[in-house]
N, C-alpha and C. Protein backbone atom coordinates (compact mmCIF):
# COMPACT_ATOMS: atom_id res chain seq x y z
N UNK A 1 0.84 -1.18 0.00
CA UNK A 1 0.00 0.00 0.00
C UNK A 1 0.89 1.25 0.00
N UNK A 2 0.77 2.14 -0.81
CA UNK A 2 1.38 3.40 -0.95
C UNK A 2 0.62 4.34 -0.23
N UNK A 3 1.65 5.52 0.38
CA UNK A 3 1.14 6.41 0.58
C UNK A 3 1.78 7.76 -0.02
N UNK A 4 0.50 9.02 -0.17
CA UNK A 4 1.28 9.80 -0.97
C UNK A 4 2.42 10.46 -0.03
N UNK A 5 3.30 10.79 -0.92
CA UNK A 5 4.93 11.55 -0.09
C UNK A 5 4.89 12.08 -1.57
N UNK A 6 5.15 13.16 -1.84
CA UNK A 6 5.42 14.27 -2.92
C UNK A 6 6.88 13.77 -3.27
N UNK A 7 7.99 13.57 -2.38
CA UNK A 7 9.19 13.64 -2.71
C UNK A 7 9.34 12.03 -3.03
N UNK A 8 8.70 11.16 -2.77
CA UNK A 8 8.69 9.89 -3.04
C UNK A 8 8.49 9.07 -4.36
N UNK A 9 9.54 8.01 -4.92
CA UNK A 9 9.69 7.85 -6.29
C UNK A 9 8.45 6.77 -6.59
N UNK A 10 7.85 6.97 -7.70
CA UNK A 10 6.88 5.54 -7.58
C UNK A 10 7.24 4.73 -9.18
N UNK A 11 9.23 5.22 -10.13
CA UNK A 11 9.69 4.67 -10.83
C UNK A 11 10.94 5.45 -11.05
N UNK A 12 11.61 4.78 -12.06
CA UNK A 12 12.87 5.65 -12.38
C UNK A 12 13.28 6.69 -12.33
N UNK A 13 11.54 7.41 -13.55
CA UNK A 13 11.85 8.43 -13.76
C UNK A 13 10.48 9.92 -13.06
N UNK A 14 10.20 8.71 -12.32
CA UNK A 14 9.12 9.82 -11.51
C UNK A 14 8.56 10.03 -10.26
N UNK A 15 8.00 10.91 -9.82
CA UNK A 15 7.38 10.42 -8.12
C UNK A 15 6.38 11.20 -8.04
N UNK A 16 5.90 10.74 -6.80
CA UNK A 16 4.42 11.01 -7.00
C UNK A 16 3.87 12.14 -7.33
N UNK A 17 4.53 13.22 -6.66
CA UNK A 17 4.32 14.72 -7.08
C UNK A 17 3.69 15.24 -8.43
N UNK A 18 4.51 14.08 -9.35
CA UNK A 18 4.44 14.59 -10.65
C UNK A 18 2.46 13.03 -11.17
N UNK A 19 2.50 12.92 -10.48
CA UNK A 19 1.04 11.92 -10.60
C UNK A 19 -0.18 13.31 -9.71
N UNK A 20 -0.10 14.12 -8.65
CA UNK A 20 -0.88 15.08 -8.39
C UNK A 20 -1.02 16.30 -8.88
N UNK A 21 0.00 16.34 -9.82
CA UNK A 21 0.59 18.15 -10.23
C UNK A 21 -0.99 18.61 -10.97
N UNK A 22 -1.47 19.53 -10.76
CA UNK A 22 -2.85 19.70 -11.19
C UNK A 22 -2.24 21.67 -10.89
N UNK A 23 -2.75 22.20 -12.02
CA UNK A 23 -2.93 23.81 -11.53
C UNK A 23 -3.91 24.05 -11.63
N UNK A 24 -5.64 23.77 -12.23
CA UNK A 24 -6.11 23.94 -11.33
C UNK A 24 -6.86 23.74 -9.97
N UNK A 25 -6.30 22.70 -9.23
CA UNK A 25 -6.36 22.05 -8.34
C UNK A 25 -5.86 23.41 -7.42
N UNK A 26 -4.58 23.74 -7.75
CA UNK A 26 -3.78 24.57 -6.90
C UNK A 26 -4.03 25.69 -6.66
N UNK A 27 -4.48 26.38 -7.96
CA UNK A 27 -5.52 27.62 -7.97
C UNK A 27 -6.83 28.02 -7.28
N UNK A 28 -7.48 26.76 -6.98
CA UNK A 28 -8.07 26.57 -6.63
C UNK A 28 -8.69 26.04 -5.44
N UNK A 29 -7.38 25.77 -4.51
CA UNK A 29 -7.59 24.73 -3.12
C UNK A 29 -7.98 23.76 -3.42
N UNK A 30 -8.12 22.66 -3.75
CA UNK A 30 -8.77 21.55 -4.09
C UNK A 30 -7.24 20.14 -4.10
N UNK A 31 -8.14 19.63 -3.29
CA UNK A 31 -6.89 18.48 -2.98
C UNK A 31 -7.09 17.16 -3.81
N UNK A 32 -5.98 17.34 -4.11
CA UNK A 32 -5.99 16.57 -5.72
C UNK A 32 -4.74 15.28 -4.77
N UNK A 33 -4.66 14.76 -3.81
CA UNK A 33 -4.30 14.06 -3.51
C UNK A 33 -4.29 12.00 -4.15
N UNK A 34 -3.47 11.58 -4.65
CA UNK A 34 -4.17 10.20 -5.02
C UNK A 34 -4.36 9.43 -4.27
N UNK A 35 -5.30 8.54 -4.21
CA UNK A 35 -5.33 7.15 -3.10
C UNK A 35 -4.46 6.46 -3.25
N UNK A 36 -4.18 5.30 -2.48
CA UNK A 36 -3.42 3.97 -2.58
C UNK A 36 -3.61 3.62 -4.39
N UNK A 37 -4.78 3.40 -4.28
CA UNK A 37 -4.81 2.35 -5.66
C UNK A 37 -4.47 3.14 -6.64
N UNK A 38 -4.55 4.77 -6.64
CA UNK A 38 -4.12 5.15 -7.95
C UNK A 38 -3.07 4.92 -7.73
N UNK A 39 -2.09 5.57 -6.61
CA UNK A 39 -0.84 5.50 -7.12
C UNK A 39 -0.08 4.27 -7.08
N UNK A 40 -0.77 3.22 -6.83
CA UNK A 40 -0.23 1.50 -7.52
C UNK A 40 -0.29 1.77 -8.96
N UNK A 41 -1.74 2.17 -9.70
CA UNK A 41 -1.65 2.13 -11.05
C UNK A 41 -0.96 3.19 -11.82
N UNK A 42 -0.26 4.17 -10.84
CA UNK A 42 0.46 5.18 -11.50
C UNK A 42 1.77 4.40 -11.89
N UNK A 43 2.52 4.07 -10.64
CA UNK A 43 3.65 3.42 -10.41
C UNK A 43 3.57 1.78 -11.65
N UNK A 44 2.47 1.47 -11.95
CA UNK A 44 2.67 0.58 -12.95
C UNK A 44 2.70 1.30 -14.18
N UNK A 45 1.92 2.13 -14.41
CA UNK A 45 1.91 2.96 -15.83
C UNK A 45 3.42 3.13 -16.00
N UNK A 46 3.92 4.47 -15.20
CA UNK A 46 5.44 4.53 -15.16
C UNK A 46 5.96 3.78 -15.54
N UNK A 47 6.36 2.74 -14.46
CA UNK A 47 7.46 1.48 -14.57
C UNK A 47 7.13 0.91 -16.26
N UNK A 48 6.54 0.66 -16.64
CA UNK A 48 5.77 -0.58 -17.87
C UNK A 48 6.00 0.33 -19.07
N UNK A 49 5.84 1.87 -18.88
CA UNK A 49 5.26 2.66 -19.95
C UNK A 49 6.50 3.72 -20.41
N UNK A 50 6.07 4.58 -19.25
CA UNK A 50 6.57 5.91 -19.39
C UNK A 50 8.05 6.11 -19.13
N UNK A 51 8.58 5.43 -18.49
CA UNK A 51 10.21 4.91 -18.30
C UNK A 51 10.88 4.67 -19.25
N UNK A 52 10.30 4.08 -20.35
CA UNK A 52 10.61 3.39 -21.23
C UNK A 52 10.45 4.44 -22.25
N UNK A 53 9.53 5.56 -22.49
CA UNK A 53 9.21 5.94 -23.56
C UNK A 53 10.75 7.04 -23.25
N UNK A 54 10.78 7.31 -21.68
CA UNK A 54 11.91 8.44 -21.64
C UNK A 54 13.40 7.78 -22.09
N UNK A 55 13.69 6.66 -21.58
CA UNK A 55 14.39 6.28 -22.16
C UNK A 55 15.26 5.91 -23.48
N UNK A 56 14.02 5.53 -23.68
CA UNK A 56 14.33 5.92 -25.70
C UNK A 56 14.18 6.87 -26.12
N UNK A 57 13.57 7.88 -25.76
CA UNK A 57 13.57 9.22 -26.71
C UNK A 57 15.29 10.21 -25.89
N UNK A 58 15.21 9.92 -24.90
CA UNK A 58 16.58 10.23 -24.03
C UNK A 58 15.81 11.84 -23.78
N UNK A 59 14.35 11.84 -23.20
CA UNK A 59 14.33 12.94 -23.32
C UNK A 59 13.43 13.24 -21.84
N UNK A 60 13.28 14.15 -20.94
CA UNK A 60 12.39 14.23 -19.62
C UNK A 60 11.20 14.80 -20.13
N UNK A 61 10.05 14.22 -19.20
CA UNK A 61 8.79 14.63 -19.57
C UNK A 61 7.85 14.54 -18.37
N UNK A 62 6.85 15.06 -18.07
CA UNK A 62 6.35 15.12 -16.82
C UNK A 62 4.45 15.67 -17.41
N UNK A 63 3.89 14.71 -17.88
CA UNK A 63 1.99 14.50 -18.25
C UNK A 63 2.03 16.04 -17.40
N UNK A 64 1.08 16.80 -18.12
CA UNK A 64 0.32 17.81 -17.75
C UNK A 64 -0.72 17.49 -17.01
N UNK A 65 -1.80 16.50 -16.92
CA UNK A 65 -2.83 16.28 -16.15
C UNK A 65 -2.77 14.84 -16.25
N UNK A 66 -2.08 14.17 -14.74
CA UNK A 66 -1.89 12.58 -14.79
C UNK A 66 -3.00 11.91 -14.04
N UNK A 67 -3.45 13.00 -13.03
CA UNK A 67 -4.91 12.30 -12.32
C UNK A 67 -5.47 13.30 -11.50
N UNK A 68 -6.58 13.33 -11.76
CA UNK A 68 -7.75 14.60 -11.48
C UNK A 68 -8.70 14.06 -10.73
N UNK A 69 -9.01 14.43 -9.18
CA UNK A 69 -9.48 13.62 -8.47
C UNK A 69 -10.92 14.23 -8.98
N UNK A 70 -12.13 13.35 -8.55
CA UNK A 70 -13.65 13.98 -8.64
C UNK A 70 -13.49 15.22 -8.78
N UNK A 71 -13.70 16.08 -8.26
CA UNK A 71 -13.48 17.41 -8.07
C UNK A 71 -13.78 18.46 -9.17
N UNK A 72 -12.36 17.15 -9.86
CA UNK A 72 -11.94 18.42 -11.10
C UNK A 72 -12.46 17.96 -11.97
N UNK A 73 -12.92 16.73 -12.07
CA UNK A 73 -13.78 16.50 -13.28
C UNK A 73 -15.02 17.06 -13.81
């Protein structure tokens, strides 16, 4: 079970921070925090996916909107 930690890695090339980053969440007060289970399925996306895509392109990248709790939808 994960818990969120902002500074905490959930793959190579990412951590969780970058799975909540929302502006307008931030603009807005709105806690865009993930649960356990997303950030299992973040940390698999990453690991399986997005690691891989940075890797081969040799290039950093960080999703503009990776998960938007109720709220913001």
């Amino acid at each position: 079970m994960l818990v969120y930690d902002p500074s905490a890695r959930i793959s190579r090339h990412f951590y969780m921070r970058d799975v909540a980053k929302n502006h307008l969440a931030l603009h807005s007060s709105i806690d865009n925090t993930p649960s356990s289970a997303v950030l299992e399925s973040a940390s698999l996306l990453a690991t399986n996916v997005l690691d891989r895509i940075v890797d081969e392109f040799a290039v950093q990248f960080i999703p503009t909107s990776w998960y938007r709790c109720e709220q913001l939808e």
